[in-house]
N, C-alpha and C. Protein backbone atom coordinates (compact mmCIF):
# COMPACT_ATOMS: atom_id res chain seq x y z
N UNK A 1 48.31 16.56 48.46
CA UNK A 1 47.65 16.75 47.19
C UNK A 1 47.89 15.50 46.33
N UNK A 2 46.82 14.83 45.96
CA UNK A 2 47.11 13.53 44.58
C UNK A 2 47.67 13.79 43.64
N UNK A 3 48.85 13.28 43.05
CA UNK A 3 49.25 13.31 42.28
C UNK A 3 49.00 12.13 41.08
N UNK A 4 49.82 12.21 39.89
CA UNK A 4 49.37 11.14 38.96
C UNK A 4 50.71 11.63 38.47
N UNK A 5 51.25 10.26 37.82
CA UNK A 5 52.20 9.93 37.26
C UNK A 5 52.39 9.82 35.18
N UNK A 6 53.10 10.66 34.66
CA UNK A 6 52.80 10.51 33.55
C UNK A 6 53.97 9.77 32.69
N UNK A 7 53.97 9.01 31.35
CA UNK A 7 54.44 8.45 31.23
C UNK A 7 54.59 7.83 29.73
N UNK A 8 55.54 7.76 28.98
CA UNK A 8 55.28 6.97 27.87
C UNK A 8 55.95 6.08 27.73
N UNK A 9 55.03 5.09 26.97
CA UNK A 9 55.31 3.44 27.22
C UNK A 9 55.79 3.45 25.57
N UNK A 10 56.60 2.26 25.66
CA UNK A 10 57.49 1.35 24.18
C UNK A 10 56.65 0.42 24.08
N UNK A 11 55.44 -0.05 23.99
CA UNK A 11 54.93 -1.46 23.79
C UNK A 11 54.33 -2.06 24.95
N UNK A 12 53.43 -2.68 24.86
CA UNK A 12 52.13 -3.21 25.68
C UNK A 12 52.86 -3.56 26.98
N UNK A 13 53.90 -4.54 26.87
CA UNK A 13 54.30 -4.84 28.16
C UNK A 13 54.61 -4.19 29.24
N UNK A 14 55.42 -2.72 28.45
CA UNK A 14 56.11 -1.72 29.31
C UNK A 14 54.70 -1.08 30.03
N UNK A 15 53.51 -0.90 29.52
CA UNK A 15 52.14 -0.29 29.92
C UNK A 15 51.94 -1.03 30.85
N UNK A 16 51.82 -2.14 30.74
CA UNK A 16 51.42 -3.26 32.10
C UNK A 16 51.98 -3.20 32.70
N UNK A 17 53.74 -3.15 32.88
CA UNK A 17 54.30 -2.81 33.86
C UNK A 17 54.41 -1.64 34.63
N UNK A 18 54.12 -0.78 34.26
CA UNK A 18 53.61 0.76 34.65
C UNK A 18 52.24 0.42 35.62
N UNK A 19 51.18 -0.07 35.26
CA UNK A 19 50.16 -0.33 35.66
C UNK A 19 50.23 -1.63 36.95
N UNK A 20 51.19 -2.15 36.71
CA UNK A 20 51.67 -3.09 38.15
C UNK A 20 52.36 -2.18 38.93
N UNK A 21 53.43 -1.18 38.63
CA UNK A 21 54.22 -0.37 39.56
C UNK A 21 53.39 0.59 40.48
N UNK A 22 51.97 0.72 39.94
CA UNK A 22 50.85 1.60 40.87
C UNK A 22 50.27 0.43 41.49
N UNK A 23 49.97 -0.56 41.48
CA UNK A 23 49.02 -1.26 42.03
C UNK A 23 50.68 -1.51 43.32
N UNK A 24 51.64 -2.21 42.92
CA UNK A 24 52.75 -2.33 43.88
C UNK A 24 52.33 -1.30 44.76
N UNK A 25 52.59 -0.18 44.54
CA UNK A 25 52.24 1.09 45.31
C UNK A 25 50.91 1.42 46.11
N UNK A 26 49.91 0.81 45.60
CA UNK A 26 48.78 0.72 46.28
C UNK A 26 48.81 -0.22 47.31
N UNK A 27 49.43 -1.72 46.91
CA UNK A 27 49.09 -2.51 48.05
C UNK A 27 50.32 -2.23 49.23
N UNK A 28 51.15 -1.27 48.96
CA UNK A 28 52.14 -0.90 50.19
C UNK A 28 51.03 0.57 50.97
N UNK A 29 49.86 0.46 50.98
CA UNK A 29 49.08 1.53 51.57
C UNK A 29 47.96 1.15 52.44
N UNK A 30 48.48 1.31 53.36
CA UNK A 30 48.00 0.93 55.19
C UNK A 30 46.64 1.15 54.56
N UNK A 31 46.07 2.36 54.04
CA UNK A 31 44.72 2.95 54.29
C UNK A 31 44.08 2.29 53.52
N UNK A 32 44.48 1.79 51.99
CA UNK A 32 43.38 1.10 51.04
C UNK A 32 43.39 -0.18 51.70
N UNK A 33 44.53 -0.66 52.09
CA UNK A 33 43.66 -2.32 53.02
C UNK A 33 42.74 -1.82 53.83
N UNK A 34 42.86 -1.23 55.00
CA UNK A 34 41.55 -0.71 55.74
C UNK A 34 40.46 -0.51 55.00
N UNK A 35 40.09 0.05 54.12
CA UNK A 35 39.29 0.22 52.97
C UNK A 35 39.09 -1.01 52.25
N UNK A 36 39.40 -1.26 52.49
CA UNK A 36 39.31 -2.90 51.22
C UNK A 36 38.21 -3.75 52.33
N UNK A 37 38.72 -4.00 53.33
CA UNK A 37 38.33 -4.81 54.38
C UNK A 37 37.23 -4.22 54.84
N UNK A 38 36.60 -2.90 55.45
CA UNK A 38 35.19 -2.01 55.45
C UNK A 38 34.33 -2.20 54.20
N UNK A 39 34.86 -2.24 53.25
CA UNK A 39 34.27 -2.46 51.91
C UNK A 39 33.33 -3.86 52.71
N UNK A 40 34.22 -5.00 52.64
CA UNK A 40 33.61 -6.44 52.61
C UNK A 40 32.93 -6.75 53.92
N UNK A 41 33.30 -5.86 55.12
CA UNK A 41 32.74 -6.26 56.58
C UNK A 41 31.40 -5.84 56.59
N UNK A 42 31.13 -4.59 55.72
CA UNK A 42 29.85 -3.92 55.74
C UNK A 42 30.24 -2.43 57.12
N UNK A 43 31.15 -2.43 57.49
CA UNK A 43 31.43 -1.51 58.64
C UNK A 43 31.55 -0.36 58.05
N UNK A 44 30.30 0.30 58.37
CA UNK A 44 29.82 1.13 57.11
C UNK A 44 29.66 2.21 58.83
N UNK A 45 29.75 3.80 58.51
CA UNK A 45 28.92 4.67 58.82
C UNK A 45 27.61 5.57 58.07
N UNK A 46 26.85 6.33 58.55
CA UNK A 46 25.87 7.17 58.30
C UNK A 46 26.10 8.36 57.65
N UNK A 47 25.51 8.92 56.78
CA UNK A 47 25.49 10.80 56.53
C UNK A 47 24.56 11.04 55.80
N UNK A 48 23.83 11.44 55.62
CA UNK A 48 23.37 13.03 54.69
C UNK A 48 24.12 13.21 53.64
N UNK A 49 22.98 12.66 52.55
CA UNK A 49 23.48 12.99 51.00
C UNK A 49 22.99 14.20 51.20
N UNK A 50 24.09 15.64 50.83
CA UNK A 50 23.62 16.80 50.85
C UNK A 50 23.26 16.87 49.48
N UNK A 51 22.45 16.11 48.08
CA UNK A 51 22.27 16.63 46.75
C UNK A 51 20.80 16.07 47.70
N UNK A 52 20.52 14.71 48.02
CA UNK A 52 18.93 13.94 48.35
C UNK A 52 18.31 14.48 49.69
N UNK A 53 19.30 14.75 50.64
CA UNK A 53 19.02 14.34 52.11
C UNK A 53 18.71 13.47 52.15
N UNK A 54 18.62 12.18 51.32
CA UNK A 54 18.90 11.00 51.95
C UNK A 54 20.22 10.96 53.57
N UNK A 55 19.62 9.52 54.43
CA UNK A 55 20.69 9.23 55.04
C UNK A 55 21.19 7.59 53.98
N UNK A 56 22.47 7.93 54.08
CA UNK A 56 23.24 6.68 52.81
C UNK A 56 24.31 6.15 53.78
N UNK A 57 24.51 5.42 53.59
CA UNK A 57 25.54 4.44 53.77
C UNK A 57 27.31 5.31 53.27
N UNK A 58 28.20 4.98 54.29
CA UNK A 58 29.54 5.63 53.86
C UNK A 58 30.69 5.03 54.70
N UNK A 59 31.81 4.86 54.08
CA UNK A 59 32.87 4.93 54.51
C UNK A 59 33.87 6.05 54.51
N UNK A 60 34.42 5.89 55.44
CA UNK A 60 35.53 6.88 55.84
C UNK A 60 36.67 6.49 55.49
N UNK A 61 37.92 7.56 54.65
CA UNK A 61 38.93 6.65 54.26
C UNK A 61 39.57 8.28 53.64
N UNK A 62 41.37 7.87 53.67
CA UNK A 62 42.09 9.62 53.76
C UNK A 62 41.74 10.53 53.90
N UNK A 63 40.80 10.76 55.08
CA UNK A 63 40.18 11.98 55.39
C UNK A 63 38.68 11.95 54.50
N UNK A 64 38.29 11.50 53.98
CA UNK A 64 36.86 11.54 53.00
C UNK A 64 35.98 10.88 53.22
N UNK A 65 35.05 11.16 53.07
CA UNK A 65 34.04 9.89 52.77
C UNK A 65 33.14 9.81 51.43
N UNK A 66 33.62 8.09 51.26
CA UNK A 66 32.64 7.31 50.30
C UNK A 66 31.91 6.83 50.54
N UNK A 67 30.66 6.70 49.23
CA UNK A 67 29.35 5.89 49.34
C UNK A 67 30.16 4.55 49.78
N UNK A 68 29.06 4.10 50.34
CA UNK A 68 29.31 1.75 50.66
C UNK A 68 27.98 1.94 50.25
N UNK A 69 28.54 0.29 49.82
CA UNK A 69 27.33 -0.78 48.95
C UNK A 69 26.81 -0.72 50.13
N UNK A 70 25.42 -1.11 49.57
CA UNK A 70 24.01 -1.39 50.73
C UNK A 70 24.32 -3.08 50.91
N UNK A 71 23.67 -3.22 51.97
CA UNK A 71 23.69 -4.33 52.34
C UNK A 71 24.30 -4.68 53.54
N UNK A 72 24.24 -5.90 54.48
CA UNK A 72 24.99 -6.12 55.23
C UNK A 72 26.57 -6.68 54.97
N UNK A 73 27.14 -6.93 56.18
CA UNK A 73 28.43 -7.44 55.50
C UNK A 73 28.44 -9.17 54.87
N UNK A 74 29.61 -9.31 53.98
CA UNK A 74 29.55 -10.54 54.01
C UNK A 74 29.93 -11.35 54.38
N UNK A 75 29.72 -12.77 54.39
CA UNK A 75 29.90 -14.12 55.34
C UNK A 75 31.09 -14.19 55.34
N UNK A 76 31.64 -14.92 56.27
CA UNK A 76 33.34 -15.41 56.42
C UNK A 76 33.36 -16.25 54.72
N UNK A 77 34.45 -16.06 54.14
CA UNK A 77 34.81 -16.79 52.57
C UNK A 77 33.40 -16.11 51.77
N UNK A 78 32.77 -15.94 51.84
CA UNK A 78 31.80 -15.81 50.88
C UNK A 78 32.10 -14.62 49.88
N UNK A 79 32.87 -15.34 49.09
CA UNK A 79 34.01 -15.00 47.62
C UNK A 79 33.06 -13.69 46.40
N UNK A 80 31.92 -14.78 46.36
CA UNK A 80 31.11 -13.83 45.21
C UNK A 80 30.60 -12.73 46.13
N UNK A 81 29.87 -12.33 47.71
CA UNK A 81 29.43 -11.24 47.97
C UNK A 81 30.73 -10.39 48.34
N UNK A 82 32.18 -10.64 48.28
CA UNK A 82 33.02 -10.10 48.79
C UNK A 82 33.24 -9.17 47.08
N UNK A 83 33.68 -9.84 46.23
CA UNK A 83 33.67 -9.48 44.76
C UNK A 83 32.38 -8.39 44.37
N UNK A 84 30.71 -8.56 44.77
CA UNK A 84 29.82 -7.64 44.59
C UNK A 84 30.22 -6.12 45.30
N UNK A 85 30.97 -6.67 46.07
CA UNK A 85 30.59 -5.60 47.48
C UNK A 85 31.99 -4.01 46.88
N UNK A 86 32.48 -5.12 46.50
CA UNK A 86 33.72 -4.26 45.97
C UNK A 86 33.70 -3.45 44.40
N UNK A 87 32.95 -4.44 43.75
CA UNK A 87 32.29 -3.84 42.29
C UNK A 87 31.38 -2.52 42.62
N UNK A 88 30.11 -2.64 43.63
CA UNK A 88 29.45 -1.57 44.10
C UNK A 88 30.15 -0.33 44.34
N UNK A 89 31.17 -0.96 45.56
CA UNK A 89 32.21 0.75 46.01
C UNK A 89 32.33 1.32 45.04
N UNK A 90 33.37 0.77 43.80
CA UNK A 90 33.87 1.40 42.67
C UNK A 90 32.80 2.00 41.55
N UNK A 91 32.14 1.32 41.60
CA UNK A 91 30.83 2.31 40.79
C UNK A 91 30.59 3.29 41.36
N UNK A 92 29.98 2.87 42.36
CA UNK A 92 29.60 4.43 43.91
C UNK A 92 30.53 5.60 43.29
N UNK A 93 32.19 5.49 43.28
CA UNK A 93 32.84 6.15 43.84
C UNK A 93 33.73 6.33 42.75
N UNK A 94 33.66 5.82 41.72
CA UNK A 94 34.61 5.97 40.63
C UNK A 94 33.98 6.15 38.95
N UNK A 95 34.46 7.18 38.53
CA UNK A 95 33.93 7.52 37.64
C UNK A 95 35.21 7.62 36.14
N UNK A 96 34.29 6.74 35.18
CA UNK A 96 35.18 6.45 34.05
C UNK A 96 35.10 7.74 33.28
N UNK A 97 36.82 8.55 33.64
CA UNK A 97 37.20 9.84 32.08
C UNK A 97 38.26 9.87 31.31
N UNK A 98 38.48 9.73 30.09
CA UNK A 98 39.33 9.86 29.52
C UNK A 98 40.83 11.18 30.23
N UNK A 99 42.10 9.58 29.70
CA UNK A 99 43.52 10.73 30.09
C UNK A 99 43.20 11.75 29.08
N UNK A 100 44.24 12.95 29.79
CA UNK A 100 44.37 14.17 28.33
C UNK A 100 44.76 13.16 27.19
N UNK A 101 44.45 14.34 26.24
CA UNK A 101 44.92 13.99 24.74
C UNK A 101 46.78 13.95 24.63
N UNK A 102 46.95 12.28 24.05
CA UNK A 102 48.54 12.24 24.30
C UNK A 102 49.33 12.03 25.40
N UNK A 103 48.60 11.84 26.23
CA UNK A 103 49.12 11.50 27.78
C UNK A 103 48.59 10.40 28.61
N UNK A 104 48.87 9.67 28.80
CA UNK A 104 48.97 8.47 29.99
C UNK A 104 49.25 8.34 30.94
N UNK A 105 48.39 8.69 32.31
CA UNK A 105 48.32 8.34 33.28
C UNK A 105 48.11 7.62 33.75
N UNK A 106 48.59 7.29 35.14
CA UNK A 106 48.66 5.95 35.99
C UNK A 106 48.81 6.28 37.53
N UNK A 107 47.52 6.26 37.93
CA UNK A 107 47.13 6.61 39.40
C UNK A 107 47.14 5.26 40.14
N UNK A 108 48.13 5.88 41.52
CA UNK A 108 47.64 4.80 42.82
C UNK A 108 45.81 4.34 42.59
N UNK A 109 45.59 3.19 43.63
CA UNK A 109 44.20 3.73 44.23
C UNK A 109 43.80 4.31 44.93
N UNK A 110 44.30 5.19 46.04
CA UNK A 110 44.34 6.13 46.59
C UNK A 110 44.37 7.40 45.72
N UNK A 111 45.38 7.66 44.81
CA UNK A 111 44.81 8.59 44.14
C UNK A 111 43.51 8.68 43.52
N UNK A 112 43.15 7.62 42.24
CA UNK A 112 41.86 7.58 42.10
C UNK A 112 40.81 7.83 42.51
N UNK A 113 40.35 7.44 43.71
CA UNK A 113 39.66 7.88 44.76
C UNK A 113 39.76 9.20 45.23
N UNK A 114 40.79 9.56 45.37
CA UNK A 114 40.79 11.29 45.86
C UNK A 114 40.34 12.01 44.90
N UNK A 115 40.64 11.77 43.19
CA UNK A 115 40.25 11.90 42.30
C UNK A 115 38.48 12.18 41.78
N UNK A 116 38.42 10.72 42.47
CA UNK A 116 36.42 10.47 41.83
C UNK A 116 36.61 9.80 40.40
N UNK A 117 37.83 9.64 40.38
CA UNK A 117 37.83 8.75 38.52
C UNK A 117 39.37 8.78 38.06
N UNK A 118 39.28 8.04 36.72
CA UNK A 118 40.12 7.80 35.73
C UNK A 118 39.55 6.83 34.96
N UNK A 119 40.98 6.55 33.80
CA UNK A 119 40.73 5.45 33.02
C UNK A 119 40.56 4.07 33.09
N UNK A 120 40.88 3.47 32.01
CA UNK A 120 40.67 1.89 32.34
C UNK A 120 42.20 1.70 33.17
N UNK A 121 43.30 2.15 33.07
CA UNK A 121 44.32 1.52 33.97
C UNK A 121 43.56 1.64 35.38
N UNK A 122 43.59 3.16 35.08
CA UNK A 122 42.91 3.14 36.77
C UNK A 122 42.16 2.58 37.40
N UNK A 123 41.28 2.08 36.31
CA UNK A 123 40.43 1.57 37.32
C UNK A 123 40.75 -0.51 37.53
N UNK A 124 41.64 -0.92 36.88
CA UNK A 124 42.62 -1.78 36.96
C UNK A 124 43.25 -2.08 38.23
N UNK A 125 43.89 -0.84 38.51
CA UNK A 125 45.04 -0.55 39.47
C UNK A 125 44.03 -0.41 40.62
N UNK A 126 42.91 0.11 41.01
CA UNK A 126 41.93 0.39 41.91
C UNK A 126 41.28 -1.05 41.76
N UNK A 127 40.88 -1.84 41.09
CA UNK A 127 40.09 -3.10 41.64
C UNK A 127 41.17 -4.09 42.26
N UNK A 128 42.44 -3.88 41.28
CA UNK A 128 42.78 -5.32 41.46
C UNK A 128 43.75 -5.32 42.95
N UNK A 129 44.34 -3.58 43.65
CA UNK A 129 44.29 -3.04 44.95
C UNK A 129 43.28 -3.50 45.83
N UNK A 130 42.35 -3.69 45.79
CA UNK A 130 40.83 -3.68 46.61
C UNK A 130 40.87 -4.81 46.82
N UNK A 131 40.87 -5.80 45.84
CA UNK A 131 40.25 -7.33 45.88
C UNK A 131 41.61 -7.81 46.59
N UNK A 132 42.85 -7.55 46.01
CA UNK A 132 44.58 -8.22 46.90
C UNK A 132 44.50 -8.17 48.03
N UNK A 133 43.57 -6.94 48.80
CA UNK A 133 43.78 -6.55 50.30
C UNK A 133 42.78 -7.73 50.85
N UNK A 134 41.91 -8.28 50.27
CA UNK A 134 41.32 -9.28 50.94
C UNK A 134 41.38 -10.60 50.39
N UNK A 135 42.43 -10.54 49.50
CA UNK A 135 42.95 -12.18 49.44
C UNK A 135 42.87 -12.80 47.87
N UNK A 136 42.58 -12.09 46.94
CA UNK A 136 42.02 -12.23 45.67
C UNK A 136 43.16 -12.43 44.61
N UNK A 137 43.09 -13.02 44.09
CA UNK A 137 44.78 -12.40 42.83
C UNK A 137 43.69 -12.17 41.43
N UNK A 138 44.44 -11.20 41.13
CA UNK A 138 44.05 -10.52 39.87
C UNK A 138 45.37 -10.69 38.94
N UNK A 139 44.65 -10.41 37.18
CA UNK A 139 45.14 -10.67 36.32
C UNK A 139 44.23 -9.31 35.22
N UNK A 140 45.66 -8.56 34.54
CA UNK A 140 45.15 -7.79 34.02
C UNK A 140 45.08 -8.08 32.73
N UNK A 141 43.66 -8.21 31.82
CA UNK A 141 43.12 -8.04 30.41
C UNK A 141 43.32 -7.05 29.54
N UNK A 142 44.28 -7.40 28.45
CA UNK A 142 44.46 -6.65 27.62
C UNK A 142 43.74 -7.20 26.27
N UNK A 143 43.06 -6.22 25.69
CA UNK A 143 41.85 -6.68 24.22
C UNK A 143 42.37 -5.71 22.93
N UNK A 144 41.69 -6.29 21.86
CA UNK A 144 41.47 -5.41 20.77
C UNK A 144 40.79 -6.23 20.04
N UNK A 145 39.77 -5.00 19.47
CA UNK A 145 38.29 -5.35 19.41
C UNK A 145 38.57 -5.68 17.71
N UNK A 146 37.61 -6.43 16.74
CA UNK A 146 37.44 -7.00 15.33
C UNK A 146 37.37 -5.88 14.96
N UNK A 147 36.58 -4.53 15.96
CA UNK A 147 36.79 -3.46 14.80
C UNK A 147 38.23 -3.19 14.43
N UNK A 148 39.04 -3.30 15.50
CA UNK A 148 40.79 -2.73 15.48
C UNK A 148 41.68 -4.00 15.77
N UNK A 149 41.52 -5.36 15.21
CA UNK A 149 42.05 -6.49 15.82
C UNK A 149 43.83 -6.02 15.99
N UNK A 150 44.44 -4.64 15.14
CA UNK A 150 45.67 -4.77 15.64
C UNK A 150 46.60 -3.87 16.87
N UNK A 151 45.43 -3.44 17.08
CA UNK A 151 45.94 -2.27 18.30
C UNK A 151 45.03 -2.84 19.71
N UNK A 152 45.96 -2.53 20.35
CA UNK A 152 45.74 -2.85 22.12
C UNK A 152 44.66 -1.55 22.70
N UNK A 153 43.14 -2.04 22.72
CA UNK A 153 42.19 -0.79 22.93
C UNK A 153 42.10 -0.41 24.37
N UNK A 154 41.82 -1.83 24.93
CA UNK A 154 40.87 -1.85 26.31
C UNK A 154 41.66 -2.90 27.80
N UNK A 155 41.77 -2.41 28.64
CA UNK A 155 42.39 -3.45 29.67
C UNK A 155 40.97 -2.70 31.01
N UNK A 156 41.24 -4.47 31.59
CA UNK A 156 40.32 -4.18 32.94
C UNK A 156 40.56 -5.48 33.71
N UNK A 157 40.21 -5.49 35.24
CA UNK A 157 40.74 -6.37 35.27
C UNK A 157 39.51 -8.13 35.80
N UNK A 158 40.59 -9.47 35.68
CA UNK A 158 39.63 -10.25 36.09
C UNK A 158 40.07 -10.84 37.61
N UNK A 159 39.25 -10.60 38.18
CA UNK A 159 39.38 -11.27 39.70
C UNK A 159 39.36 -12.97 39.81
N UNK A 160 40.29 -13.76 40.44
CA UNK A 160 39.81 -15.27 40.43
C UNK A 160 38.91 -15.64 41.79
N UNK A 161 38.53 -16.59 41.31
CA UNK A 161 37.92 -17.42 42.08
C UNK A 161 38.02 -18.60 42.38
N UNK A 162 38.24 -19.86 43.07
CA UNK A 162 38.63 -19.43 44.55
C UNK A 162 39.69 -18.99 44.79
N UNK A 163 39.93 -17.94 46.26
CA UNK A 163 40.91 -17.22 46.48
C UNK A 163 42.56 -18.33 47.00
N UNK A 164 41.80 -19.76 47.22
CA UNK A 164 43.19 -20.26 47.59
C UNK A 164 44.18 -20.91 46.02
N UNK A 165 43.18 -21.39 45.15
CA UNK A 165 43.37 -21.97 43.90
C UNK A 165 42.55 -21.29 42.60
N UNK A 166 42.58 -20.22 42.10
CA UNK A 166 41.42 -19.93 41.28
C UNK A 166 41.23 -20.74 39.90
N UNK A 167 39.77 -21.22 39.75
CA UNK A 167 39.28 -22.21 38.43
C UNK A 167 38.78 -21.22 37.61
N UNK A 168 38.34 -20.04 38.39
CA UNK A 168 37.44 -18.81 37.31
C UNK A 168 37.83 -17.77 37.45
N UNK A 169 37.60 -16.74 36.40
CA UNK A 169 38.22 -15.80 36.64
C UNK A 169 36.83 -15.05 35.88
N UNK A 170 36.85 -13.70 36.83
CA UNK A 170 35.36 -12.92 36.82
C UNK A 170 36.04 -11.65 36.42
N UNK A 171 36.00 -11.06 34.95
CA UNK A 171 35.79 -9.61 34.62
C UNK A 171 35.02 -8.84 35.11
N UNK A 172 35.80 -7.83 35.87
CA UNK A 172 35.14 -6.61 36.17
C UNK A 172 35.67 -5.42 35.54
N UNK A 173 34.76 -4.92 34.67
CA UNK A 173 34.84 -3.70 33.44
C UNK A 173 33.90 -2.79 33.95
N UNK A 174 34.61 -2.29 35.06
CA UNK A 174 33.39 -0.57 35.65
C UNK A 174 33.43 0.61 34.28
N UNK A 175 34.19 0.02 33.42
CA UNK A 175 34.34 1.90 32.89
C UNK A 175 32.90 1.67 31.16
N UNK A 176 32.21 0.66 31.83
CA UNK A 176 31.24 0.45 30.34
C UNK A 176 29.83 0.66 31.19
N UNK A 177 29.36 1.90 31.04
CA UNK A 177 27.69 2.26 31.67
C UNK A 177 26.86 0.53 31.43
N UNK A 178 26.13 0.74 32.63
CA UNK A 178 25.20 -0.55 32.28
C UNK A 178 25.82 -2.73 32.50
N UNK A 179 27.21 -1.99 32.53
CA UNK A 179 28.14 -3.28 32.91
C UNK A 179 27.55 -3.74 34.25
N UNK A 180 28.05 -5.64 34.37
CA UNK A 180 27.96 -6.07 35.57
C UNK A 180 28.81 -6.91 35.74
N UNK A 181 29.46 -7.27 37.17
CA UNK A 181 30.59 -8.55 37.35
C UNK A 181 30.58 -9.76 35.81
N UNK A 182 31.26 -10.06 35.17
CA UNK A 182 31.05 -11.33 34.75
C UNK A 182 31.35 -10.36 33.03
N UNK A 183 30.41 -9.30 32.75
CA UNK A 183 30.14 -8.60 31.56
C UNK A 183 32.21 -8.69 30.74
N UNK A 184 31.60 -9.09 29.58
CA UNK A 184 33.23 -9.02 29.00
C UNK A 184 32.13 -8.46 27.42
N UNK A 185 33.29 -7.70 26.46
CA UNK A 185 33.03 -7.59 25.21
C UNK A 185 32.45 -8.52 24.55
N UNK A 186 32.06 -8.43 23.42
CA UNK A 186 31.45 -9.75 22.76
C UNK A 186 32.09 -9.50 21.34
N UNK A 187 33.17 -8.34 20.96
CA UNK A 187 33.75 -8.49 19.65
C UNK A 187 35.23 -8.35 19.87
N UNK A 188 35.76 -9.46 20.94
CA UNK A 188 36.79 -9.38 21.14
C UNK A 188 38.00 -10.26 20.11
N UNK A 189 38.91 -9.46 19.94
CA UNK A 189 39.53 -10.26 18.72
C UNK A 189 40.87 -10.78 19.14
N UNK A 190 41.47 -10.18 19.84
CA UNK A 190 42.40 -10.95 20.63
C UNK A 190 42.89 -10.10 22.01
N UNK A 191 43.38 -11.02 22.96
CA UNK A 191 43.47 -10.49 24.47
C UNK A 191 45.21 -11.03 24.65
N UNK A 192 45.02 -10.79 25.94
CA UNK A 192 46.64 -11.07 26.36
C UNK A 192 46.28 -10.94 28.21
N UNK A 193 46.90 -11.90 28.95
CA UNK A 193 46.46 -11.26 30.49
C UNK A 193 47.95 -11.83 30.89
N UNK A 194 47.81 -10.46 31.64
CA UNK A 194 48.72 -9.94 32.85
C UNK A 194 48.83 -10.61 34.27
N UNK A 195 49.43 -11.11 35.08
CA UNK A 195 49.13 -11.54 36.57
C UNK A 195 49.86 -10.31 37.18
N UNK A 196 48.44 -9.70 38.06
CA UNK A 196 49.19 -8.18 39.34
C UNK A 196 49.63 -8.79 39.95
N UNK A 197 47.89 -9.64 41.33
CA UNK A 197 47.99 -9.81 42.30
C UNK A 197 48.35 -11.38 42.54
């Protein structure tokens, strides 16, 4: 049964470190590398959407299966379709909901997934898991917006690019409807980043 870990934090750092102690925990998990790596190969199986009867695209992973991105797999190094391919899963398969009221959770990615969702940690702890298993280092974004320049609102994380030296670093913010790779706030008032992976 998934569990989730609850928790109260003293100050931003102690949160980030909470939010590294799940991702630690994620990348010690045989099954999300397997998953990470099907994600980017395209080694996808078949099923029956039982809502469409569509046949869709899926991976298999702790006993379940998830939607996979369409498409074939991608090229040996080919950094940006490896980064799409992994943005897709998590949309597919992860759905942004608020923790209870007063409580802070902090799910593996494995939990998440068993789940179907969480918050912005989670979904933090679930990208920047995904992208490590195939070579990526992530850095987690912490914001607060001009409306609230003094409180810590929003974290998500940014993937670099290239994976041996990164010059760029690409926000991926799944938990904002209508978002895409690259999409960052535009009333950001001050940030702070984290290195996971």
């Amino acid at each position: 049964m998934p569990r989730t870990s609850h928790y109260e934090t003293n100050g931003l750092d102690q949160h980030v470190g909470l939010i590294k102690q799940q991702l630690d925990k994620s990348m010690k998990d045989g099954a999300v590398r397997q998953l990470a790596v099907q994600i980017v190969s395209g080694t996808n199986d078949h099923a029956t959407d039982p809502r469409t009867g569509d046949t869709v695209p899926i991976i298999r992973a702790f006993g379940r299966q998830f939607l996979a991105p369409t498409g074939g797999p991608c090229k040996q190094r080919d950094e940006a379709c490896e980064i799409e391919r992994i943005w897709d899963f998590v949309v597919l398969n992860f759905r942004y909901v608020y923790d209870p009221a007063e409580i802070d959770t902090f799910a593996t990615a494995r939990e998440s997934l068993l789940a179907g969702g969480g918050d912005c940690d989670d979904a933090t702890i679930l990208i920047a898991a995904l992208a490590g298993f195939v070579g990526f280092r992530a850095v987690a974004r912490v914001i607060s917006t001009q409306d609230n320049p003094k409180q810590w609102v929003h974290i998500y994380p940014l993937i670099g690019i290239s994976k041996d030296d990164p010059k760029q670093w690409i926000p991926l913010d799944v938990t904002v409807e209508g978002a895409a790779p690259g999409w960052e706030y535009e009333s950001i008032a001050n940030y702070r980043d984290y290195t996971l992976v």
